[in-house]
N, C-alpha and C. Protein backbone atom coordinates (compact mmCIF):
# COMPACT_ATOMS: atom_id res chain seq x y z
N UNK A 1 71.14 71.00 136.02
CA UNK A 1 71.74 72.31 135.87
C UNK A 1 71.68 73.05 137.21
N UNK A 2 72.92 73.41 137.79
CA UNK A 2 72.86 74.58 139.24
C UNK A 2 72.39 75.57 138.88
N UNK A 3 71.51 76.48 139.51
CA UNK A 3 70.82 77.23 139.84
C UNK A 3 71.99 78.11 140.78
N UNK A 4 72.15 79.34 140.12
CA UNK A 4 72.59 80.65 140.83
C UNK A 4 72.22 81.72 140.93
N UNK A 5 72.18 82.46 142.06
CA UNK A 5 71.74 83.67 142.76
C UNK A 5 72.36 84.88 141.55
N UNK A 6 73.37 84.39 140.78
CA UNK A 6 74.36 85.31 140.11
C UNK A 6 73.51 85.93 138.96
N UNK A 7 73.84 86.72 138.50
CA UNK A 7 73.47 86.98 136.79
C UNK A 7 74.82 86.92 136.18
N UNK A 8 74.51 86.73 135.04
CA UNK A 8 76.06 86.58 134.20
C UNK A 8 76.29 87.87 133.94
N UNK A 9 77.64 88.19 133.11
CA UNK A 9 77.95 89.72 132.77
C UNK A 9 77.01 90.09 132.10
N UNK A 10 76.38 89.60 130.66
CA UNK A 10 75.57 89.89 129.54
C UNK A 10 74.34 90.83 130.68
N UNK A 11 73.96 90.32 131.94
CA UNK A 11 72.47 90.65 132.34
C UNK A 11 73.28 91.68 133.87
N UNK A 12 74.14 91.40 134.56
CA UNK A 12 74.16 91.90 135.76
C UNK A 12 74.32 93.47 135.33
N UNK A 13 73.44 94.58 136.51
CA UNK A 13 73.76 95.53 136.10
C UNK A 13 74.76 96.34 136.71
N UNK A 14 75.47 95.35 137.27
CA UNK A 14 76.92 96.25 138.11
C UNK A 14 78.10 95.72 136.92
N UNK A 15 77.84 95.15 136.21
CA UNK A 15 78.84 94.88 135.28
C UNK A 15 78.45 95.22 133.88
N UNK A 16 77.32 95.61 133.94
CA UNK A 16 76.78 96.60 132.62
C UNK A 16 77.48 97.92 133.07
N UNK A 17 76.64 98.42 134.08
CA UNK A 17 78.17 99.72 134.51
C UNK A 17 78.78 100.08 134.59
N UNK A 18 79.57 99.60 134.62
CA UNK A 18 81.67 99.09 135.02
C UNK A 18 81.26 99.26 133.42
N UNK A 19 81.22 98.67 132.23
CA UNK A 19 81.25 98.50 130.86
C UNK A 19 81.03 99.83 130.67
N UNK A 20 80.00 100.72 130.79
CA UNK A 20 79.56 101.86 129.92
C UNK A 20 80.66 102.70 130.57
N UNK A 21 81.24 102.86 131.75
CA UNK A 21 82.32 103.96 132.01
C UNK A 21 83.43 103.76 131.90
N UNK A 22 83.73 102.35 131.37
CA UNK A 22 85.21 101.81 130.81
C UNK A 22 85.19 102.65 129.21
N UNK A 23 84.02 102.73 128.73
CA UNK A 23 83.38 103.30 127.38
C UNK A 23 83.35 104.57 127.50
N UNK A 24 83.64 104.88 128.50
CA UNK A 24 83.50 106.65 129.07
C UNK A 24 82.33 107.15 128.63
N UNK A 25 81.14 106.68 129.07
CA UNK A 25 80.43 106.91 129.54
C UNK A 25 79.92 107.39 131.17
N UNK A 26 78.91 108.92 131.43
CA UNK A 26 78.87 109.18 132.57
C UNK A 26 77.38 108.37 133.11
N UNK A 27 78.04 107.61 134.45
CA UNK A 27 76.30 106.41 135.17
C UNK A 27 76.56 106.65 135.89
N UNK A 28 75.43 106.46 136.58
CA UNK A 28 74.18 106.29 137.72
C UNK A 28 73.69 105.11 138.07
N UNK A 29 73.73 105.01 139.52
CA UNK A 29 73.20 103.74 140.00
C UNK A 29 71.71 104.21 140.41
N UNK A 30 70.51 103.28 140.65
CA UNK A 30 69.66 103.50 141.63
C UNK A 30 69.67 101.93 142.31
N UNK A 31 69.48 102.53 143.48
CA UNK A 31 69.32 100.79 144.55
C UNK A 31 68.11 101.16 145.70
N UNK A 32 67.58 99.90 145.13
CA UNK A 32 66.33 99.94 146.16
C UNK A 32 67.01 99.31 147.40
N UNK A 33 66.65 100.76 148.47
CA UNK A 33 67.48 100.78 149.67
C UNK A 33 65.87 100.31 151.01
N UNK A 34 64.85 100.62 150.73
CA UNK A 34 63.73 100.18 151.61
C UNK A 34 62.79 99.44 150.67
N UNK A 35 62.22 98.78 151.49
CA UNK A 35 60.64 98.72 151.25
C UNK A 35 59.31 98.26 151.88
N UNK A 36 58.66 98.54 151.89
CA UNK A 36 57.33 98.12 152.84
C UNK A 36 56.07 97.37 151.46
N UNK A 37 55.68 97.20 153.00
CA UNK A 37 54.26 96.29 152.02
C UNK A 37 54.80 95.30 150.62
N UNK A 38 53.63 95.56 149.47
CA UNK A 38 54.01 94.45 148.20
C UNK A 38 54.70 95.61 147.48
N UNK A 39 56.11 95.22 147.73
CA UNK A 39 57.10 96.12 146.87
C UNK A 39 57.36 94.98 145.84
N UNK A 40 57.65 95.52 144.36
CA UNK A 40 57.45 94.56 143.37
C UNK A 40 59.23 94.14 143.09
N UNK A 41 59.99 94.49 143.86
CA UNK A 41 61.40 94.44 143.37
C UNK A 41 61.96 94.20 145.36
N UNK A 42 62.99 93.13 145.34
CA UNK A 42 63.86 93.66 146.77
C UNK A 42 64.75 94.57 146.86
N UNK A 43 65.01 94.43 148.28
CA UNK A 43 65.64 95.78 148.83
C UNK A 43 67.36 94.84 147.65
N UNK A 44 67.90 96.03 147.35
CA UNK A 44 69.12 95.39 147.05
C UNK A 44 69.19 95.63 145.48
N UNK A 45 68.21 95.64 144.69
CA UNK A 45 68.15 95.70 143.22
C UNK A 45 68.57 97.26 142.92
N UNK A 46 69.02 96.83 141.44
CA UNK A 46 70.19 98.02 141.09
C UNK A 46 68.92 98.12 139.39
N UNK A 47 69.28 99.66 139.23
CA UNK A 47 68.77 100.06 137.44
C UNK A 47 70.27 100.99 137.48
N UNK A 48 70.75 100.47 136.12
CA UNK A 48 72.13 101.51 136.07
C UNK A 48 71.25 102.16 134.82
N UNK A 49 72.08 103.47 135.22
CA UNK A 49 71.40 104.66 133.85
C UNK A 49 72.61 105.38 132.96
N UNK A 50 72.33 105.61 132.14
CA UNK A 50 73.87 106.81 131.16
C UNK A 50 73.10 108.11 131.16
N UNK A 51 73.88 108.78 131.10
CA UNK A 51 73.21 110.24 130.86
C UNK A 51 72.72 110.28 129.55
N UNK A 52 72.57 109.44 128.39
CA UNK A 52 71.11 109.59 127.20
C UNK A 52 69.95 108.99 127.95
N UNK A 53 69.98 108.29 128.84
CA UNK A 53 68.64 107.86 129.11
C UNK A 53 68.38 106.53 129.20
N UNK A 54 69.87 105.99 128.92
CA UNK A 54 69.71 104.45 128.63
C UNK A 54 69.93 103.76 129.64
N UNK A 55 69.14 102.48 130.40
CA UNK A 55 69.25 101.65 131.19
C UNK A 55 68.93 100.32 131.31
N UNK A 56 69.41 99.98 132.23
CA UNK A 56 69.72 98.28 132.51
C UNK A 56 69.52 97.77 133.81
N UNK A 57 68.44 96.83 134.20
CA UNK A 57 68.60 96.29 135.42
C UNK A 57 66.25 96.68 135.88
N UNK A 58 66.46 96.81 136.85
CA UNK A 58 65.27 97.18 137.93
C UNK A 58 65.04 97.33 138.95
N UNK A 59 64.17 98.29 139.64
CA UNK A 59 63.87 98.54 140.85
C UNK A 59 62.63 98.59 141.09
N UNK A 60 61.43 98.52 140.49
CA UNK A 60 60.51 98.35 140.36
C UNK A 60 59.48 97.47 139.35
N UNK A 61 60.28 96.58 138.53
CA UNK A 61 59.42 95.82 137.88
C UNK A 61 58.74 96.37 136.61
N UNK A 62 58.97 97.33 136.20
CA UNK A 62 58.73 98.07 135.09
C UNK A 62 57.36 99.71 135.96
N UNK A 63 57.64 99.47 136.93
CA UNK A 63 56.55 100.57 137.08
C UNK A 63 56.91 101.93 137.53
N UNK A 64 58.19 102.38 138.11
CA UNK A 64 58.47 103.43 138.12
C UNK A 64 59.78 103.59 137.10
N UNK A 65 60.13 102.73 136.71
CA UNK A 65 61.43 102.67 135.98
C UNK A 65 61.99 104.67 135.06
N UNK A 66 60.77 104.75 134.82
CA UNK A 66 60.89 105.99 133.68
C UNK A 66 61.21 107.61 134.78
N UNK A 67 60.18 107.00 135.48
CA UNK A 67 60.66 108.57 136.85
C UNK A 67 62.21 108.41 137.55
N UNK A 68 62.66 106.58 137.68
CA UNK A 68 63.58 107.04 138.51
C UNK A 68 64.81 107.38 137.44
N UNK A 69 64.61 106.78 135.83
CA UNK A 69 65.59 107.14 134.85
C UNK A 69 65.48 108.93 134.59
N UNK A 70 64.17 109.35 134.51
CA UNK A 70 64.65 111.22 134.58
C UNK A 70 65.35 111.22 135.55
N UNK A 71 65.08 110.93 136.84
CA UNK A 71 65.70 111.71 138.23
C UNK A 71 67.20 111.44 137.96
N UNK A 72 67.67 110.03 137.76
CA UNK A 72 69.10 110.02 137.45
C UNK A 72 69.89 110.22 136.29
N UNK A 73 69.24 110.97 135.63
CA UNK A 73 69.98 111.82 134.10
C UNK A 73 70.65 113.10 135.02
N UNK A 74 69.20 113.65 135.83
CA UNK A 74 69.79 114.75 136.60
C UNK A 74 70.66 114.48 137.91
N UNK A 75 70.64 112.98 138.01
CA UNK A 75 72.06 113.66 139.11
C UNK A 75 73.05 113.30 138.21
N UNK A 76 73.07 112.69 137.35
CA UNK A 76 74.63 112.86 136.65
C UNK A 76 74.85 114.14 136.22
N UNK A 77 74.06 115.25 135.78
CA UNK A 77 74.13 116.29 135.65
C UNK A 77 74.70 117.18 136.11
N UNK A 78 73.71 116.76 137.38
CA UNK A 78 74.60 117.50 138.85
C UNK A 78 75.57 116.98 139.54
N UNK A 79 75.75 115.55 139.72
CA UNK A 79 76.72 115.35 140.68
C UNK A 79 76.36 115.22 142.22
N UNK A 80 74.73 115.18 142.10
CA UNK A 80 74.27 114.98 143.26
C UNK A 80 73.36 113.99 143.62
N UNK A 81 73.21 113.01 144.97
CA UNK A 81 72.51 111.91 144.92
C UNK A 81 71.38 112.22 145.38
N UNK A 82 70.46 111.59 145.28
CA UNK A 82 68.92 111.65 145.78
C UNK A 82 68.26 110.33 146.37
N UNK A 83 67.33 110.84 147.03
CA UNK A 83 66.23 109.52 147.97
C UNK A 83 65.36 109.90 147.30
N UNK A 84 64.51 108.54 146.45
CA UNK A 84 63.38 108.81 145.74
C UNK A 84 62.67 107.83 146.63
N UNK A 85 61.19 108.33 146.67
CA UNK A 85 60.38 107.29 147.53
C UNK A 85 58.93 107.47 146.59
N UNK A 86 58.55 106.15 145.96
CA UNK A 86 57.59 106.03 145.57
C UNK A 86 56.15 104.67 146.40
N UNK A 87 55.28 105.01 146.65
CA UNK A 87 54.17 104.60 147.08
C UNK A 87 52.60 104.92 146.94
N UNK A 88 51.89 104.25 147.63
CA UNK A 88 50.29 104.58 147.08
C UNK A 88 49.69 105.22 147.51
N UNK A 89 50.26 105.92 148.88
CA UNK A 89 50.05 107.08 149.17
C UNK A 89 50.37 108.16 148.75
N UNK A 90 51.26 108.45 147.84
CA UNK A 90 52.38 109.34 147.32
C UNK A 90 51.44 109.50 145.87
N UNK A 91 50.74 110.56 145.34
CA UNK A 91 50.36 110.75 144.07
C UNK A 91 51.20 110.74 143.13
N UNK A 92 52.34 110.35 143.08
CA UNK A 92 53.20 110.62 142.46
C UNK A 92 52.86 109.11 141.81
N UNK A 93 53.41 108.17 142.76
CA UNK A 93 53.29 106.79 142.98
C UNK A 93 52.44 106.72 141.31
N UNK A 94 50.98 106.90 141.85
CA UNK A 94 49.62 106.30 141.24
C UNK A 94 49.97 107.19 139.90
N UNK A 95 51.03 108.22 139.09
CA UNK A 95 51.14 108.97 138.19
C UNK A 95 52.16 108.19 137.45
N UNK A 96 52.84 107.49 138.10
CA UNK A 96 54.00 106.51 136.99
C UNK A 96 54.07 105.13 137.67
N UNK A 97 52.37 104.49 137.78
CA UNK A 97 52.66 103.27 137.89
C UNK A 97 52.58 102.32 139.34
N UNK A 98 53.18 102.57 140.40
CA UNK A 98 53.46 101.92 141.80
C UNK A 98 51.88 101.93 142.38
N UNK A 99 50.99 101.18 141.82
CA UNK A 99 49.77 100.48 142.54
C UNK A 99 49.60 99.05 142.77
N UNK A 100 50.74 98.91 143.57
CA UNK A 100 51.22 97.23 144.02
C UNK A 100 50.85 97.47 145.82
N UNK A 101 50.00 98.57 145.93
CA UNK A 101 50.15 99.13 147.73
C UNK A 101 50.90 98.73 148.70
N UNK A 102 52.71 99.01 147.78
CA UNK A 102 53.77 98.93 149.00
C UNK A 102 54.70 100.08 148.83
N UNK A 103 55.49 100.51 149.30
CA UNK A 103 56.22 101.55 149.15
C UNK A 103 57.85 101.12 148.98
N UNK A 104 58.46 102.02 147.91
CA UNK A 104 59.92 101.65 147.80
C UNK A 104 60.78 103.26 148.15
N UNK A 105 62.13 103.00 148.48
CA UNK A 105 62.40 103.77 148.04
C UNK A 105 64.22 103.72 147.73
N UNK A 106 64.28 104.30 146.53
CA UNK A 106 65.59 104.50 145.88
C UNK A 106 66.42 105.18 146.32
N UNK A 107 67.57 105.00 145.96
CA UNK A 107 68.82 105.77 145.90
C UNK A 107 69.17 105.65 145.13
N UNK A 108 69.48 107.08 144.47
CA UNK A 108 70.00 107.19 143.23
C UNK A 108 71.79 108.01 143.28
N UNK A 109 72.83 107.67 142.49
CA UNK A 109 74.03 108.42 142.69
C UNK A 109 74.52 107.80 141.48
N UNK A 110 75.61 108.84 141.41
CA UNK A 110 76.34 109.24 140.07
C UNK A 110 77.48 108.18 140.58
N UNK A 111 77.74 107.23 139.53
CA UNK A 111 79.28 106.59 139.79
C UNK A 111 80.53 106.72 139.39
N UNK A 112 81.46 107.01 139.40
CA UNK A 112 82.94 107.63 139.48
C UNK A 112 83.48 108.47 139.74
């Protein structure tokens, strides 16, 4: 069996996305745009979000997942993108999870 880099539609979350706003639904991307040290996800990984709260994909491996899904309810809200940076220096970090002592950080934006 070949082995691919791909995910199929059922799992990729750029084609879970494309789906929920064909559904007219309003999403949000986040993409892990840095990272240092033991970041638990690479640079490049996508979590798509809907404005209920619902998402698909990862940027952290289950450990910030829930902070960066509030932050991107509110930019669909607003219409505005954000740099989220979580690490173990960052109390924030050690409050939802990121004690892998590497630092990430997101981008989050509204898509369409």
């Amino acid at each position: 069996m070949e082995r691919s880099i791909y995910l199929d539609g059922a799992r990729d979350p750029l084609i879970i996305a494309e789906g929920w706003m064909k559904d007219g639904k309003d999403v949000a991307i986040a993409t892990v745009v840095e990272t240092w040290g033991s970041a638990p996800r690479p640079v490049g990984s996508h979590l798509v979000i809907d404005a209920e709260g619902n998402f698909h994909g990862s940027v952290s491996g289950g450990c910030v997942e829930g902070a960066v899904v509030a932050e991107a309810v509110d930019v669909i809200d607003s219409g505005k993108a954000k740099m989220l940076e979580f690490g173990v220096a960052d109390e924030t970090a050690w409050q939802v999870g990121l004690s892998c002592g590497g630092r990430i950080k997101v981008y989050v934006e509204r898509l369409g």
